[in-house]
Protein backbone atom coordinates (compact mmCIF):
# COMPACT_ATOMS: atom_id res chain seq x y z
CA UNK A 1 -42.36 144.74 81.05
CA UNK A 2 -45.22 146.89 81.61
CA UNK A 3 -44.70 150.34 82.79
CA UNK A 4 -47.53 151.82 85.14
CA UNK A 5 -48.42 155.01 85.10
CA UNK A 6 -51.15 156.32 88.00
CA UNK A 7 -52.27 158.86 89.69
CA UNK A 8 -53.90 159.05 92.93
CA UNK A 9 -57.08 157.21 94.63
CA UNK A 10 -60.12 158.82 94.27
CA UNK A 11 -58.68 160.16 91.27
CA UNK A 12 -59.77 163.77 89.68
CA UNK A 13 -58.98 165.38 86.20
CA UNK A 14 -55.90 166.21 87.00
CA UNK A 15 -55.25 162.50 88.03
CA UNK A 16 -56.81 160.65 85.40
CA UNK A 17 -55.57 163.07 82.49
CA UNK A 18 -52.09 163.17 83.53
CA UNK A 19 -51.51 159.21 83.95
CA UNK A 20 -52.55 159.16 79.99
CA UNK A 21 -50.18 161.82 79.20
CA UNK A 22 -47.33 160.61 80.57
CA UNK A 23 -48.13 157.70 79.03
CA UNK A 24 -48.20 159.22 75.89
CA UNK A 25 -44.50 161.16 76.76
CA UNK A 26 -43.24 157.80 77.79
CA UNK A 27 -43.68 156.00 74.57
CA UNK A 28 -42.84 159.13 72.30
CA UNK A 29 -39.33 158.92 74.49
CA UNK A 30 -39.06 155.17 73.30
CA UNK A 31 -40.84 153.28 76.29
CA UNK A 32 -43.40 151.29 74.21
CA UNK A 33 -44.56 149.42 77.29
CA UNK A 34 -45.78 152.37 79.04
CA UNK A 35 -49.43 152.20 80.00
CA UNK A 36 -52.09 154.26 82.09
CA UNK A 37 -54.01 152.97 84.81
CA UNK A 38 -56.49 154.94 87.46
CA UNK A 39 -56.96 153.94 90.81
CA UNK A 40 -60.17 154.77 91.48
CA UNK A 41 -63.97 155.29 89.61
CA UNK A 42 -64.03 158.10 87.15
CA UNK A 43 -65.94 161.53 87.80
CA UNK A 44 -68.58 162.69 85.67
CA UNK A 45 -66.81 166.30 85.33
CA UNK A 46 -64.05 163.67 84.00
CA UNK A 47 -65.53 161.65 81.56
CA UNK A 48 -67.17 164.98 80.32
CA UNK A 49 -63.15 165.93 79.19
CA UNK A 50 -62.54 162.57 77.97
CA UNK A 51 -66.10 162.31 75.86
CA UNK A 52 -65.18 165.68 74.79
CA UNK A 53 -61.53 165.03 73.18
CA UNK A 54 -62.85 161.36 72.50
CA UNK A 55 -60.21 159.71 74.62
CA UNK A 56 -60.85 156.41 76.90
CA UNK A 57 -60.39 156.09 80.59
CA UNK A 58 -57.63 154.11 81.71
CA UNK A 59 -58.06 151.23 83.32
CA UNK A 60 -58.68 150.27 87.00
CA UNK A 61 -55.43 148.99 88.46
CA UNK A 62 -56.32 145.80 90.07
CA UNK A 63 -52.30 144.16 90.07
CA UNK A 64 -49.75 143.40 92.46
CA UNK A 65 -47.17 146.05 91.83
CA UNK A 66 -44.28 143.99 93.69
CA UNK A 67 -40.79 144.52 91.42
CA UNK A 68 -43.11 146.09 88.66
CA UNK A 69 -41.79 149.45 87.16
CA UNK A 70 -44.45 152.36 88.30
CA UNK A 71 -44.35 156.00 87.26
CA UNK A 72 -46.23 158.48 89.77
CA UNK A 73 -48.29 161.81 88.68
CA UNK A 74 -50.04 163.89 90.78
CA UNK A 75 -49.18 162.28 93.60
CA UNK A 76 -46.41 160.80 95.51
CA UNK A 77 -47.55 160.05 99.21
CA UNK A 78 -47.68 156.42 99.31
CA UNK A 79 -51.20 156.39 101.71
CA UNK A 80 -52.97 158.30 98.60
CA UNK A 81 -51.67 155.44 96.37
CA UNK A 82 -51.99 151.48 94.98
CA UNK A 83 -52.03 149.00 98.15
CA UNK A 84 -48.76 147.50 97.13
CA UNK A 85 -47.05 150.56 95.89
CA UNK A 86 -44.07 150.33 98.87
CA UNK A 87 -43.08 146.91 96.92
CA UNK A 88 -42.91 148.52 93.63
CA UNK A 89 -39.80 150.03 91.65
CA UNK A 90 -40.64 153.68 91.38
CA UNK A 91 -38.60 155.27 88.01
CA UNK A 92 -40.42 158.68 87.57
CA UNK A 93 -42.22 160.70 89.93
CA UNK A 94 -43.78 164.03 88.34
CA UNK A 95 -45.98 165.85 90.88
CA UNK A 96 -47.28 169.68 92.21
CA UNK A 97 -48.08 168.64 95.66
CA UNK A 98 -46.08 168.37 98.87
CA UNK A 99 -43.39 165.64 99.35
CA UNK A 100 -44.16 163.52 102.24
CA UNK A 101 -43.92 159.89 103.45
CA UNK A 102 -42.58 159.04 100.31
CA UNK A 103 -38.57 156.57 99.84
CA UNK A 104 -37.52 154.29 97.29
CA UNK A 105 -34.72 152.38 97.51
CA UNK A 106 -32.72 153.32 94.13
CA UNK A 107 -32.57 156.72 92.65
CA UNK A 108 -35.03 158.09 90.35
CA UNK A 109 -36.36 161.22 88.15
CA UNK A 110 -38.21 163.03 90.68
CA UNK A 111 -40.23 166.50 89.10
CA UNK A 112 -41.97 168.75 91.63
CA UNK A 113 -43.05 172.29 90.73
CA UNK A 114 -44.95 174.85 92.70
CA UNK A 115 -47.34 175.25 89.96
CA UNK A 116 -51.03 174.75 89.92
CA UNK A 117 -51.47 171.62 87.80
CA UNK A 118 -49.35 168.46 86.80
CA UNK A 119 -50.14 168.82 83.49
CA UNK A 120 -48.40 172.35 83.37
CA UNK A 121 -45.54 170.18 84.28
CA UNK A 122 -45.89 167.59 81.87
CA UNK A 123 -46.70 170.16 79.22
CA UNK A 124 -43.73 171.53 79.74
CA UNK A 125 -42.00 168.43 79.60
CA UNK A 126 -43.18 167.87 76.24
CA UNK A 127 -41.93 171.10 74.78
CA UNK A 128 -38.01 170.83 76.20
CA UNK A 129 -38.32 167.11 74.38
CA UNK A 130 -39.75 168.66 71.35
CA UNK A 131 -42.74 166.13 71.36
CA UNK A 132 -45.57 165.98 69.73
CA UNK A 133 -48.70 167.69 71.27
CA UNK A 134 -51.99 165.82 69.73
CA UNK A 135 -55.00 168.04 70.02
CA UNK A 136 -56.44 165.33 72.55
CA UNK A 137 -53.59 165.30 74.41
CA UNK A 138 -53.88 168.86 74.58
CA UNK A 139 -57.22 168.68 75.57
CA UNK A 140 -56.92 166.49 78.77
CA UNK A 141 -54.13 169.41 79.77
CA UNK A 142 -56.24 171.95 79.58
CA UNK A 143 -59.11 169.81 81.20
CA UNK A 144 -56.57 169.35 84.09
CA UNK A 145 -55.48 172.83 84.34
CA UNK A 146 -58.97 174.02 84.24
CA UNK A 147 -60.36 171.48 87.21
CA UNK A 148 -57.24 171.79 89.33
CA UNK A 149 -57.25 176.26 89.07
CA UNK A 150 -61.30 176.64 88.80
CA UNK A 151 -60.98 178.25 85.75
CA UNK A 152 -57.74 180.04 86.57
CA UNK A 153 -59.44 181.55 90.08
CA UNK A 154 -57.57 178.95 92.51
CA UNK A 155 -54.32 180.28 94.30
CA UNK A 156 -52.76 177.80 92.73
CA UNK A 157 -52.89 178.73 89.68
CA UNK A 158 -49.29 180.48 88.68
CA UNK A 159 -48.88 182.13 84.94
CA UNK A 160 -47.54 178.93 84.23
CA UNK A 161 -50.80 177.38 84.08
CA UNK A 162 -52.56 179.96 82.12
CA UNK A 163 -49.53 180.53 79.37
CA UNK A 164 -49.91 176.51 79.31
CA UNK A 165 -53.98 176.42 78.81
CA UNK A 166 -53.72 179.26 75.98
CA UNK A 167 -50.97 178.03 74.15
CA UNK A 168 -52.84 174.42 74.20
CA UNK A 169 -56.20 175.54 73.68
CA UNK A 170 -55.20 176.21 70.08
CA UNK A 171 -53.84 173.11 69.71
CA UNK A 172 -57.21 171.28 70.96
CA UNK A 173 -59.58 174.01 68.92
CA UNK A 174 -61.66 175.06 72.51
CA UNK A 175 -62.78 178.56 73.98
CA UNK A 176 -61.21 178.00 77.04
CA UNK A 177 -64.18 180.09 79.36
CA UNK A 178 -66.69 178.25 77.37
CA UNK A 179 -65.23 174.59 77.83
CA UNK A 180 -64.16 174.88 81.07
CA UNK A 181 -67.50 176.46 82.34
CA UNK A 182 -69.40 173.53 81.20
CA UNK A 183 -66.66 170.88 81.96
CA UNK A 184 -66.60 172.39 85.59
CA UNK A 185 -71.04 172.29 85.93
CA UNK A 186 -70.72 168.59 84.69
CA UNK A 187 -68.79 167.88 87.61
CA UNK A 188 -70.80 170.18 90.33
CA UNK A 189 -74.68 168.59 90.62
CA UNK A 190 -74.76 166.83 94.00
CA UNK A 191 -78.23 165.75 94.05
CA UNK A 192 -78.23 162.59 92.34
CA UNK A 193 -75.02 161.59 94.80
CA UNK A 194 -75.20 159.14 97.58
CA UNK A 195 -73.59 160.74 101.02
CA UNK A 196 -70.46 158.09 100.58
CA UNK A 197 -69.84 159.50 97.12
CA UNK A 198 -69.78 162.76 97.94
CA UNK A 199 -67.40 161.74 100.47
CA UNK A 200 -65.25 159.71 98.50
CA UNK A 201 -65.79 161.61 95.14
CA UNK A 202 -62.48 163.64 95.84
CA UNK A 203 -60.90 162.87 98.91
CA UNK A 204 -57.52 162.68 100.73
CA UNK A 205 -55.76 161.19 103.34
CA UNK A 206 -52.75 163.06 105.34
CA UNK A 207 -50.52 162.26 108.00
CA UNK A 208 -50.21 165.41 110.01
CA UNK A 209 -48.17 164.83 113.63
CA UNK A 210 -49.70 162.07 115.23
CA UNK A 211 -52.77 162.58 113.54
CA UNK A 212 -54.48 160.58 109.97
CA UNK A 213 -56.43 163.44 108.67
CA UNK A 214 -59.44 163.00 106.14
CA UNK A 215 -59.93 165.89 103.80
CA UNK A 216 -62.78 165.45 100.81
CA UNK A 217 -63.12 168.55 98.79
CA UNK A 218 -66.97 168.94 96.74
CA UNK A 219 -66.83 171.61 93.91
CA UNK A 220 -70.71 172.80 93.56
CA UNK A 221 -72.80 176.12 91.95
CA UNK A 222 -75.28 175.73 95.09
CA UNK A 223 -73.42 174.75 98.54
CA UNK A 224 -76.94 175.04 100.56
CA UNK A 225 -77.79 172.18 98.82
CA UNK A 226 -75.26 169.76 100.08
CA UNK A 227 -75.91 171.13 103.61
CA UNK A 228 -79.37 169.93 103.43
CA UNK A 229 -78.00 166.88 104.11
CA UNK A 230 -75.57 168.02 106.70
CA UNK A 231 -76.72 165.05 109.45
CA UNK A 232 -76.40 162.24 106.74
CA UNK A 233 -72.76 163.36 105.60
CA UNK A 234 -71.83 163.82 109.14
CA UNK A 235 -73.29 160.10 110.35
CA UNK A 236 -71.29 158.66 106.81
CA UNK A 237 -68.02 160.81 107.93
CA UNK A 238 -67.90 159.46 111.71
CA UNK A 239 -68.47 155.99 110.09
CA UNK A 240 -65.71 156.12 107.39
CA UNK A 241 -63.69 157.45 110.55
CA UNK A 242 -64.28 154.34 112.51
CA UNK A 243 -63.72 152.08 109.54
CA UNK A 244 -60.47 153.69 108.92
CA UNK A 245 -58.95 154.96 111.52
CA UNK A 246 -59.17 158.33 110.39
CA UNK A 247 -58.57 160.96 113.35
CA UNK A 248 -60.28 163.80 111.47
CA UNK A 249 -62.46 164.22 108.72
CA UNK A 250 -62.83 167.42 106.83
CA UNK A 251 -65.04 167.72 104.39
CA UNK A 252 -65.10 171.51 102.40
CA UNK A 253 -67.96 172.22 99.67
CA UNK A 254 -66.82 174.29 97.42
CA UNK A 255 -68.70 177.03 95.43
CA UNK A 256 -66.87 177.27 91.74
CA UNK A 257 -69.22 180.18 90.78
CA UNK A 258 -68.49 182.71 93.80
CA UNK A 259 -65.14 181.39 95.47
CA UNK A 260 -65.81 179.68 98.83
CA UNK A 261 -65.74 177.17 100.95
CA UNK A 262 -68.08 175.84 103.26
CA UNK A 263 -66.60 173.10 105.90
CA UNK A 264 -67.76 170.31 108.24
CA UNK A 265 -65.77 168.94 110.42
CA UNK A 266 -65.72 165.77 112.62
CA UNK A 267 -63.48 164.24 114.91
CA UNK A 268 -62.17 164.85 118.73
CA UNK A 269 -59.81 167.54 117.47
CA UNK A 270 -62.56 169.68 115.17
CA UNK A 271 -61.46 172.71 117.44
CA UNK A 272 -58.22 172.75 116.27
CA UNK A 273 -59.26 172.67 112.89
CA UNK A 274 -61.03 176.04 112.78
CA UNK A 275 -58.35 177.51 115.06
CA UNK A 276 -56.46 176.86 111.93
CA UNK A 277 -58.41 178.94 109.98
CA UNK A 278 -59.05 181.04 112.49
CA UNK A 279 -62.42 180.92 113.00
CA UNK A 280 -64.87 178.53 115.30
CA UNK A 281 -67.21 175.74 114.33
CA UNK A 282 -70.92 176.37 114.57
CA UNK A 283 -72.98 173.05 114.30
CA UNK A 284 -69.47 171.63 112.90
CA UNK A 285 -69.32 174.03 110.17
CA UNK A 286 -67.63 177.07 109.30
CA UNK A 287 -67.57 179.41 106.00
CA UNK A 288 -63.87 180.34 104.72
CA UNK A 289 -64.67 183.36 102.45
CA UNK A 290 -62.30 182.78 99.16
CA UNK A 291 -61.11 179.51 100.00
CA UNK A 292 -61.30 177.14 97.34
CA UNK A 293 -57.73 175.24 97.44
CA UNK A 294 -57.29 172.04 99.43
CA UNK A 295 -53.58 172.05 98.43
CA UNK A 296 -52.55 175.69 99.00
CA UNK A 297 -55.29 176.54 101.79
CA UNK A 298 -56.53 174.02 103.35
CA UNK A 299 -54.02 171.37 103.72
CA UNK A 300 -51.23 173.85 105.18
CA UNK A 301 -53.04 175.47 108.12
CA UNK A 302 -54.43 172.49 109.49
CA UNK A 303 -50.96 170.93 109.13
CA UNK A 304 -49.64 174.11 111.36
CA UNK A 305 -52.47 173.39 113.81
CA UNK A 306 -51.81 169.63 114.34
CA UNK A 307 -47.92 169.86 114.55
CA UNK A 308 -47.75 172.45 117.01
């Protein structure tokens, strides 16, 4: 029986490299029916790290998951995952994020560690079993590692992460400032985007207190020019909101080169948002100086804000 490995929707590097890893890890360790699968379309900074180490996308989950044996990375809240994942049999959960709505009903190999990238974890994994590191394996770790720090500058990023990316970068043969510099600028032009897939591109949903929170995150070398379109993103975000019940939508534009965030908010409880950071909303928007981790930064203090 097949074993499915995913990460989350709208899936990122990180998402999309570590579902083939563990894939990989699972049939080294014996499971021969282990397969990868993404939920969601696959970014150009993506396919840029696939081309690169010459490694195909997964493909799109489209099946029931009901009794079927699923493996989660990078994720493990169950509203950031496959429609029928609360019917499936979950054996192996190996994740960097927070633990929330998330119960199975047997026990299982659950790996969470406060470190900037799955595929830290999952390297790690590989050297305790004494596996086998392929250089394109390697690769898609240090692809993840490099999208989910920015290049080592998130807050995420622990020395975990960048002991990981230079031990593997001789492994996969790559200058890790060159490759990740142009893996990260394949994934920042905006222009040719619609409004919905700059919304979607890299976006999360959260329960926080009573509230379904929307957060996208767009990584970009020029943030004025997503604000150009300010009035379009904000009609597409109150529509999404409507069509999904969403209570809040955040959306933060990122600027890889320099370090901050831009965000716009919509939603009746914007305020609260920039209280969170504290700082108030000026046409919807606010600039968080050094801010660049939806995870570590973001995700916490509007948590705080909401659950008070």
């Amino acid at each position: 029986m097949t074993t499915y490995i995913f990460g989350h929707q709208n899936p990122d590097t990180d998402a999309i490299s570590s579902a083939i890893i563990m894939a990989d890890f699972e049939q080294q360790n014996g499971n021969k029916e282990a397969k990868a699968y993404r939920l969601g379309d696959v970014s150009p900074e993506t396919q840029y790290a696939l081309d690169h180490f010459k490694v195909s996308a997964p493909e799109l989950l489209t099946d029931d998951l009901t009794d079927q044996d699923v493996i989660l990375v990078d994720h493990n809240e169950f509203q950031q995952s496959a429609e029928t994942i609360d019917k499936a049999v979950i054996k192996h959960v190996i994740d960097h994020h927070r633990i929330a709505n998330f119960e199975t009903a047997g026990p299982l190999y659950y790996r969470a560690e406060p470190v900037g990238c799955t595929a830290t974890i999952l390297y790690k994994m590989y050297k305790e079993q004494g596996f086998e590191i392929r250089p394109e394996i390697a690769g898609l770790m240090i692809s993840a590692i490099i999208s989910d720090s920015l290049l080592f500058k998130s807050p995420t990023c622990t020395s975990q992460d960048v002991n990981a990316a230079k031990a593997l970068a001789e492994i996969a043969g790559v200058d890790l400032d060159a490759y990740g510099l142009d893996m990260l600028k394949a994934g920042a032009s905006t222009a040719d985007k619609s409004e919905e897939e700059l919304l979607d591109a890299d976006a999360k949903s959260f329960s926080m207190g009573d509230y379904t929170v929307r957060i996208g995150q767009v990584n970009t070398v020029d943030i004025d020019e997503v604000f150009a379109r300010q009035e379009a993103l904000e009609n597409a975000m109150n529509k999404a909101s409507v069509d999904n019940g969403y209570d809040i939508f955040v959306l933060a534009i990122t600027d890889i080169i320099n370090s901050d965030s831009k965000i716009l908010v919509v939603g009746a409880e914007k305020d609260t948002v920039a209280t969170a950071f504290d700082t108030t909303l000026d046409n919807n928007t606010a600039f968080l100086p050094g801010v660049v981790s939806r995870k570590k930064q973001i995700v916490p203090p509007i948590t705080t804000a909401l659950t008070k």
